[in-house]
Protein backbone atom coordinates (compact mmCIF):
# COMPACT_ATOMS: atom_id res chain seq x y z
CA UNK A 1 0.00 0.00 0.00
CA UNK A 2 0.92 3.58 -0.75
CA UNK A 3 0.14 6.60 1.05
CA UNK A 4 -0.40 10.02 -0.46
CA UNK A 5 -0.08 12.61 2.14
CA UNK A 6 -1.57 16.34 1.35
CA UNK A 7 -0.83 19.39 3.84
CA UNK A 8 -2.94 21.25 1.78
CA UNK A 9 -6.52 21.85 3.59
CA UNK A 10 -8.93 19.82 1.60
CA UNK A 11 -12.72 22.05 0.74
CA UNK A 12 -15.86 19.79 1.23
CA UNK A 13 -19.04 20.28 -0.21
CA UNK A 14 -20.57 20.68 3.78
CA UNK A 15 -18.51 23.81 3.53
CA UNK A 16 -15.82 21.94 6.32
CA UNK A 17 -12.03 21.58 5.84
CA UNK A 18 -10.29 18.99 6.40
CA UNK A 19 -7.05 20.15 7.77
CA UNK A 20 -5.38 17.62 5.50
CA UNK A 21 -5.54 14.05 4.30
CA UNK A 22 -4.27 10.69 3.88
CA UNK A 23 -4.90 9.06 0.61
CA UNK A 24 -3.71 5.07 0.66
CA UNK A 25 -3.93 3.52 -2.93
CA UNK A 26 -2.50 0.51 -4.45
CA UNK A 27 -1.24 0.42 -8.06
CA UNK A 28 -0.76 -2.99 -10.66
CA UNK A 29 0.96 -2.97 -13.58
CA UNK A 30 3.22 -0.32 -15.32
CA UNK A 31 2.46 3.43 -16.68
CA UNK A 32 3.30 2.76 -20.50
CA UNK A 33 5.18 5.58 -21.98
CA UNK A 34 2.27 7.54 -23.24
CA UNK A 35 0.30 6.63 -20.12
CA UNK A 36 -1.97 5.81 -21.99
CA UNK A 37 -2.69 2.38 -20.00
CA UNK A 38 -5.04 3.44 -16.83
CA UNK A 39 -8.09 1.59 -15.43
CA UNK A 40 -8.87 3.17 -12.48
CA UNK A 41 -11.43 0.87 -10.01
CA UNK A 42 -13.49 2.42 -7.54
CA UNK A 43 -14.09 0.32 -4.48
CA UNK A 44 -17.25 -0.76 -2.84
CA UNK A 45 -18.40 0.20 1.00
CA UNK A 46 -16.30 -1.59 3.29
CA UNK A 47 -13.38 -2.68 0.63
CA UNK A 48 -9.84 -0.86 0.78
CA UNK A 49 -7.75 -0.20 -2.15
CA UNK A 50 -5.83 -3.88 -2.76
CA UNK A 51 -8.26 -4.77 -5.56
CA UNK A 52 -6.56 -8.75 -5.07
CA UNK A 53 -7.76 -8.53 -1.86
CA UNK A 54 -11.81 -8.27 -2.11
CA UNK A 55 -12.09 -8.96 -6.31
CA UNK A 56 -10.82 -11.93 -6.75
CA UNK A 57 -9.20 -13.80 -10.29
CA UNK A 58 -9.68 -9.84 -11.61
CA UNK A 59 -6.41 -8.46 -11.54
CA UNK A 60 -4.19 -11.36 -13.81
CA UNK A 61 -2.96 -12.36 -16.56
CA UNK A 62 -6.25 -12.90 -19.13
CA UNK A 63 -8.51 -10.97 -17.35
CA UNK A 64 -9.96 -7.54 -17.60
CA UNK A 65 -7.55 -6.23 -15.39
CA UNK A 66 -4.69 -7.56 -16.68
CA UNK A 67 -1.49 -5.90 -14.97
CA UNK A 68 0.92 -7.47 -17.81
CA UNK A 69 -1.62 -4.54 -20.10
CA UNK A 70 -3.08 -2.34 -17.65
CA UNK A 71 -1.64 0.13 -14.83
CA UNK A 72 -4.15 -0.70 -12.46
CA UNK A 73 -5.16 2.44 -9.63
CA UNK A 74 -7.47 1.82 -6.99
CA UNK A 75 -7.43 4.42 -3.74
CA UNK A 76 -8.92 3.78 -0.71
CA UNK A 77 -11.73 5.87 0.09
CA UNK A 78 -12.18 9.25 2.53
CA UNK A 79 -14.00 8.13 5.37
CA UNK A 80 -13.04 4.58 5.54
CA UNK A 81 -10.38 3.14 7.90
CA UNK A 82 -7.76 1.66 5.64
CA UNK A 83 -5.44 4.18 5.32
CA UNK A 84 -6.93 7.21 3.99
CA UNK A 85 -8.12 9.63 5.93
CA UNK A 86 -11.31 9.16 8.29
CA UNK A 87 -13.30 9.02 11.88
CA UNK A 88 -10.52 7.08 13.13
CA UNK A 89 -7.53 9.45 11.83
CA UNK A 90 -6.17 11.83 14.15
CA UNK A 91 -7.69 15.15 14.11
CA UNK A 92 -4.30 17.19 13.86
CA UNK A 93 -5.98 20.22 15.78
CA UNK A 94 -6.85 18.33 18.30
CA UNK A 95 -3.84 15.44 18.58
CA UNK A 96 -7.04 12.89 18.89
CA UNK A 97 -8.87 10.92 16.44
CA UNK A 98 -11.85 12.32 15.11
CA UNK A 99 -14.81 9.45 15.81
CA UNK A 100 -18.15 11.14 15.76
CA UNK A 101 -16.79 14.46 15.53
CA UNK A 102 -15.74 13.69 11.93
CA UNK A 103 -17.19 15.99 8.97
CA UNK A 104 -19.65 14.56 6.74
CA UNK A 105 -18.83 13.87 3.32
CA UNK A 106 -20.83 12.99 0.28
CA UNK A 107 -19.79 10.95 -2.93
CA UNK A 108 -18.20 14.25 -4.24
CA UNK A 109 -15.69 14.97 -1.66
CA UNK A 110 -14.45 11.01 -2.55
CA UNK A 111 -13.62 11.40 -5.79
CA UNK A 112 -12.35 15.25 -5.13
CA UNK A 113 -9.50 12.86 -3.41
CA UNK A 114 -9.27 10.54 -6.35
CA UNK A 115 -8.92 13.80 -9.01
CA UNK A 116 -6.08 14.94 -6.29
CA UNK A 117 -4.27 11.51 -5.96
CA UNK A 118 -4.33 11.20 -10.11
CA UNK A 119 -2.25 14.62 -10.21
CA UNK A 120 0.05 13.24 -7.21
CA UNK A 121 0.83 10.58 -10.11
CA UNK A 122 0.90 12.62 -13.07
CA UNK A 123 -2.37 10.88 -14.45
CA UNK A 124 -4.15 12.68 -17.09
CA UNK A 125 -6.24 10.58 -19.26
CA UNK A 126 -7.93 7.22 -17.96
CA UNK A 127 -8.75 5.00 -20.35
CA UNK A 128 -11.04 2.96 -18.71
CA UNK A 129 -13.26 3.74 -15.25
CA UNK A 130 -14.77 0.56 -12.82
CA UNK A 131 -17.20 1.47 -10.45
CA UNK A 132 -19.19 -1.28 -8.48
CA UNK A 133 -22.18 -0.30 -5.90
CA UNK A 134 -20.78 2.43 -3.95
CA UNK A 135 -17.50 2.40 -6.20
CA UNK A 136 -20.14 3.05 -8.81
CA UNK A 137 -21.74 5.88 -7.27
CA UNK A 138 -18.36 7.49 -7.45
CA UNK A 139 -17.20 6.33 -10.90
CA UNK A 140 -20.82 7.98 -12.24
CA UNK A 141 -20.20 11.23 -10.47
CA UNK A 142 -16.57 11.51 -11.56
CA UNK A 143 -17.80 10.73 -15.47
CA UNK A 144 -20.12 13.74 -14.59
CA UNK A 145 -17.25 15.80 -12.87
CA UNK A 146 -14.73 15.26 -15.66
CA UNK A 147 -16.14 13.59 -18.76
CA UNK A 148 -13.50 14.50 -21.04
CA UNK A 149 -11.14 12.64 -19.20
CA UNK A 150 -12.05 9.30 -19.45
CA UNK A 151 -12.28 6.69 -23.05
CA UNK A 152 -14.89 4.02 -21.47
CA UNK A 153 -16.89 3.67 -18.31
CA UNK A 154 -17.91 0.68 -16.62
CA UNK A 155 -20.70 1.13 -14.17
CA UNK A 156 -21.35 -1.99 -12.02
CA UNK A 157 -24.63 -2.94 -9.60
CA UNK A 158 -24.96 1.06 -9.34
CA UNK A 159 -27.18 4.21 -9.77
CA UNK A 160 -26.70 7.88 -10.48
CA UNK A 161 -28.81 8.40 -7.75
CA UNK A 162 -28.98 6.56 -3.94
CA UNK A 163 -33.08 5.62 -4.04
CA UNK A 164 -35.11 5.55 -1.07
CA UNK A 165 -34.89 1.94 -0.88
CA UNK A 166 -30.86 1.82 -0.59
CA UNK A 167 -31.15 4.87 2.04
CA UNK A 168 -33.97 3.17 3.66
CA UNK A 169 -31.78 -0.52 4.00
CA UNK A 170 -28.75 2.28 5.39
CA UNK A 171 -31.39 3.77 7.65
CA UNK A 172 -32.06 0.57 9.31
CA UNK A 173 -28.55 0.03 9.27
CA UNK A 174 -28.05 3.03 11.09
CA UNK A 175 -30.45 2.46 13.85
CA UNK A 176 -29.15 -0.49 14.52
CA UNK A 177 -25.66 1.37 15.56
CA UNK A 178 -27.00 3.94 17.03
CA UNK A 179 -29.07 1.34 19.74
CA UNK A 180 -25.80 0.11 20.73
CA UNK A 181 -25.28 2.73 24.14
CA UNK A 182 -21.18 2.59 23.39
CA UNK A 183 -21.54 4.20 20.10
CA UNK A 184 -20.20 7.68 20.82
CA UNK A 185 -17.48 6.77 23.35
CA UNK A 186 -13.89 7.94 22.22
CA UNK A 187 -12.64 4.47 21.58
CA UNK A 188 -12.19 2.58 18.84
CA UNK A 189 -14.51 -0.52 19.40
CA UNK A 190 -17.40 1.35 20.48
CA UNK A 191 -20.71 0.42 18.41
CA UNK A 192 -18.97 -3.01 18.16
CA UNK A 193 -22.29 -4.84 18.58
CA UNK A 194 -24.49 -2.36 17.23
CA UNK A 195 -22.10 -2.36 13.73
CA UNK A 196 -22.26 -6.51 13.53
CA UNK A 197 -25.97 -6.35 13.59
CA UNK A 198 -26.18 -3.70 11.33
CA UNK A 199 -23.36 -5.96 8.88
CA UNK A 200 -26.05 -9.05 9.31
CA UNK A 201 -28.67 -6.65 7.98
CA UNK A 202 -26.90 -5.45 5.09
CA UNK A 203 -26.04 -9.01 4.29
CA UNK A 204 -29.33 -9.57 3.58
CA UNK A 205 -29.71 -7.03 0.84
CA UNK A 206 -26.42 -8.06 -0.42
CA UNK A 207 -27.24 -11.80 -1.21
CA UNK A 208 -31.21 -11.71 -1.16
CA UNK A 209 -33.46 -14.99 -0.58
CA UNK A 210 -31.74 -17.02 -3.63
CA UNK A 211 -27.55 -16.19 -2.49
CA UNK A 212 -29.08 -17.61 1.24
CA UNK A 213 -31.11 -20.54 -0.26
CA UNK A 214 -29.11 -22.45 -2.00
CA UNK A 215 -25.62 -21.91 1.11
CA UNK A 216 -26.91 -21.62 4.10
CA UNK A 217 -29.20 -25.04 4.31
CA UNK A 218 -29.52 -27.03 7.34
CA UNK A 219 -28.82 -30.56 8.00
CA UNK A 220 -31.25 -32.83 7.40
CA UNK A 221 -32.68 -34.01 10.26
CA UNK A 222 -35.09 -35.56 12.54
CA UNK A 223 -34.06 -33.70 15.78
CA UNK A 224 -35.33 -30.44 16.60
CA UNK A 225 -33.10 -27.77 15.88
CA UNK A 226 -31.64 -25.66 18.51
CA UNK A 227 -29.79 -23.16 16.22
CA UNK A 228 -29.74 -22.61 12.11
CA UNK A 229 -26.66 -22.49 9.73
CA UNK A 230 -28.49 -19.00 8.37
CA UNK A 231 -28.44 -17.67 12.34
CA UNK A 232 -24.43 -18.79 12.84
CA UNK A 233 -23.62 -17.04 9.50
CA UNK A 234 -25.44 -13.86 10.06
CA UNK A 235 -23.17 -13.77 13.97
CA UNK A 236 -20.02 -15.38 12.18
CA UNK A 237 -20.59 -11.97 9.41
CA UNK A 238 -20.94 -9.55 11.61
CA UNK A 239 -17.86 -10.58 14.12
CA UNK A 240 -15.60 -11.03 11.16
CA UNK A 241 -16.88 -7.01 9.68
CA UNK A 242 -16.08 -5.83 13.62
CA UNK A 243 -12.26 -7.47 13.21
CA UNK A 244 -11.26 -5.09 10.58
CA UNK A 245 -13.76 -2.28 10.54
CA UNK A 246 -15.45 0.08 13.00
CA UNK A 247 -18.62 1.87 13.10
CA UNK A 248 -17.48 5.38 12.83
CA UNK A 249 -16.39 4.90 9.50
CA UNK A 250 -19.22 2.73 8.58
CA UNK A 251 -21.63 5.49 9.18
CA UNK A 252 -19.33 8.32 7.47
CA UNK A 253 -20.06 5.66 4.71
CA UNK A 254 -23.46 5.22 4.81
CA UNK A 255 -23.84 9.01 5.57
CA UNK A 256 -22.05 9.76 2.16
CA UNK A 257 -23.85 7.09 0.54
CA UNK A 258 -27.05 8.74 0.95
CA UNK A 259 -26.03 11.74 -0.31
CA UNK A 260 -25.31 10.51 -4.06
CA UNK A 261 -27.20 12.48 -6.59
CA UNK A 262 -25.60 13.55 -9.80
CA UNK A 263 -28.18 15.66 -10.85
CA UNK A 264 -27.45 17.88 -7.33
CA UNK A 265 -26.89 21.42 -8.95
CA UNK A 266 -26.70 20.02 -12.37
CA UNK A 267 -30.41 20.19 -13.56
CA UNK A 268 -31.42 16.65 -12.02
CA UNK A 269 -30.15 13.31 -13.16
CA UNK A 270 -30.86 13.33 -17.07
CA UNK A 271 -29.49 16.66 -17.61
CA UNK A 272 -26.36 15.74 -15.89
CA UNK A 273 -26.20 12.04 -17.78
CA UNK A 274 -26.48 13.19 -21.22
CA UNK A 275 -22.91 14.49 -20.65
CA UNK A 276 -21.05 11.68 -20.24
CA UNK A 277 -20.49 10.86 -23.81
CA UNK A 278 -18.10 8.25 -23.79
CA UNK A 279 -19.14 4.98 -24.45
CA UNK A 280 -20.36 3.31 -21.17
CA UNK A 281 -20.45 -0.98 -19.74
CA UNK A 282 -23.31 -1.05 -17.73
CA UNK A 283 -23.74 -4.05 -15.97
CA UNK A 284 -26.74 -5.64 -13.80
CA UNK A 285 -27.15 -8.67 -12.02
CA UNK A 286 -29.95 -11.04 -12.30
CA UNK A 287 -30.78 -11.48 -8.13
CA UNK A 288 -29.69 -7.77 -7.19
CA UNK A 289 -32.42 -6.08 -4.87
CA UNK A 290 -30.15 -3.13 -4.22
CA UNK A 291 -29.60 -1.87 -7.73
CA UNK A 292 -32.27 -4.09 -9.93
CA UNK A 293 -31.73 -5.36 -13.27
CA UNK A 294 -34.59 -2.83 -14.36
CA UNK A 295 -33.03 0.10 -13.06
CA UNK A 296 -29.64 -0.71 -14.89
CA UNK A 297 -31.34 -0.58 -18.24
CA UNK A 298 -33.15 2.52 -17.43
CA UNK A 299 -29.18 3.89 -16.60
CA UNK A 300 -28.41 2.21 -19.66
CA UNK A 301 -31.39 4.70 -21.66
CA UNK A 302 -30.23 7.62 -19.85
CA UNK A 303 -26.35 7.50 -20.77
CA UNK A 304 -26.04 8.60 -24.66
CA UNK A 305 -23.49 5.78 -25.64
CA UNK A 306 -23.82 2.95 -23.30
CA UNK A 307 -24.45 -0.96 -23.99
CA UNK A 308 -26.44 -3.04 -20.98
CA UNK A 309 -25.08 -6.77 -20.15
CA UNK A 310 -26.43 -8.78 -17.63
CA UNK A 311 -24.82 -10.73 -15.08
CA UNK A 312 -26.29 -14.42 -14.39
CA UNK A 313 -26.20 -14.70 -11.04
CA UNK A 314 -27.65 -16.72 -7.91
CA UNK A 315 -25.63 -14.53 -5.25
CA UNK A 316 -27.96 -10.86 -5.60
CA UNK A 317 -25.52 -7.72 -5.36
CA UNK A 318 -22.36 -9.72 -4.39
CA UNK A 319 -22.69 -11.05 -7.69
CA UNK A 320 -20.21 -9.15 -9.22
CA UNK A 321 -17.58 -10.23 -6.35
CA UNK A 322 -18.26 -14.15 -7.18
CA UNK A 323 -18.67 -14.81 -10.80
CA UNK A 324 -15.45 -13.23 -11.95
CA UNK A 325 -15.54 -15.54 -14.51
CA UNK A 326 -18.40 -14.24 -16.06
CA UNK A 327 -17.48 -10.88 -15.74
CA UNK A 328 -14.28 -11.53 -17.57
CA UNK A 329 -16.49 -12.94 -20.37
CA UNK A 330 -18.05 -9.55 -20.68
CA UNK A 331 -15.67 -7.11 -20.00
CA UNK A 332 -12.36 -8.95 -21.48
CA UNK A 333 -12.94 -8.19 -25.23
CA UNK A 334 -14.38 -4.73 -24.52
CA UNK A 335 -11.72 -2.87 -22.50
């Protein structure tokens, strides 16, 4: 991992500062000569910037991500707690870490870090931009930001706009943080138990009925059962989120999450689509509840020069983190 560090006092679109940021970022691959060779990925919710590490069979040799062709840039988002600057960062006016008292961001601030990190690197042009779910939500409001700057989109399980069914699945999310009576304590574990419920609960939207059908079956038997595979899952989820995350950045997430609307100041969601003119992958999975198959194609109308594909899929949202195969078959001859 790499860490870009910036003095400067980075402008949010609250109207807060931060006084200045960490941005961590991994890189694959080589800048060719004319860098001409960038596919940038934007991450999902509670991923970090090691694409290997939460996508797998994407970044090799014969696959869409192919570091022997592409120089691969992924950066970890603001907000989360991998490196880049967030809730559990220390507030350098203070000498503490931030927790609740962190700003609020939105989807915009985000990729305000990415456009800063690709002039660390001397990035200009991107040939290609990934965004899945949330990493979508940023790779749509970047292609609005800057759509000159980019060859080819691909927009994964996403929207140009958070609906009030994703905020309402954050919501409930949210409350279920916020009843944990730690959550607000200056430590770093506080919320523990209130953040693996709310992980269970977003599991649920993640997979849908089919995903949870056809792994989590019990036994059969003739005894009466005292527990259920689906029940030790849902507490084995949650533990492992609470092992590497927290719940102050999970609700800076969620907080920003909401916020996504490209059409915010830019005439509403159309207006701001029909600029993006570059040709644009979208992609939808068969199961997804978050981001429906439906809604894709209506994305797909909006966008001037985009192509829909659909991803077969028995695993809802997480789809596109489990049949990399598949993907490939889509997005290998097209990038």
């Amino acid at each position: 991992m790499n860490t870009f560090h910036s003095s400067t006092p980075f402008q949010l679109e609250s109207g807060e500062k931060l006084p200045e940021i960490d941005i961590a970022y991994h890189t694959f691959g080589k800048l060719n000569e004319k860098k001409d060779n960038v596919i940038w990925v934007c991450h999902a919710l509670t991923a970090n910037s090691d694409v290997t590490d939460w996508w797998p069979h994407t970044v090799e040799k014969g696959y869409f991500l192919d570091p022997d062709k592409w120089f691969v840039v992924c950066a970890n988002i603001l907000g989360s707690c991998y490196g880049s600057t967030g809730p559990t960062s220390i507030n350098p006016d203070t000498g503490e870490p931030y927790y609740d008292d962190f700003p609020r961001l939105t989807i915009r601030d985000m990729v305000n870090a990415h456009i800063l990190l690709a002039e660390e690197l001397g990035i200009g042009r991107i040939s290609t931009l990934v965004g899945c779910s949330v990493g979508g939500f940023q790779a749509i409001e970047w292609a609005t930001m800057q759509p000159e700057r980019f060859d080819k989109f691909v927009f994964l399980a996403t929207s140009p706009k958070a609906s009030p069914w994703s905020i309402a699945l954050d919501e409930t999310q949210r409350m279920a943080i916020l009843s944990d009576k730690t959550y607000g304590e200056k430590r770093l574990d506080a919320g523990r138990d209130g953040l693996a419920a709310a992980r269970a609960i977003g599991l649920l939207s993640y997979r849908g009925p089919w995903g949870y059908n056809q792994t989590q079956q019990d036994p059969v038997s003739d005894e009466i059962p005292t527990t259920h595979r689906a029940c030790t899952y849902q507490q084995y989820q949650g533990e492992k989120l609470c092992r590497r995350f927290d719940a102050y950045s999970y609700m800076a997430i969620l907080n920003a999450f909401d916020t996504h609307d490209i059409g915010r100041g830019r005439g509403g969601v159309t207006e701001a689509l029909s600029k993006i003119k570059a040709p644009a992958i979208v992609i939808g999975i068969t199961t997804d509840i978050i981001f429906t198959p439906d809604e894709m194609k209506e994305l797909t109308g909006m966008l001037p020069n985009a192509e829909y594909f659909e991803l077969q899929s028995e695993f809802g949202h997480d789809g596109f983190l489990v049949e990399y195969d598949k993907l490939n078959q889509i997005l290998l001859p097209r990038l």
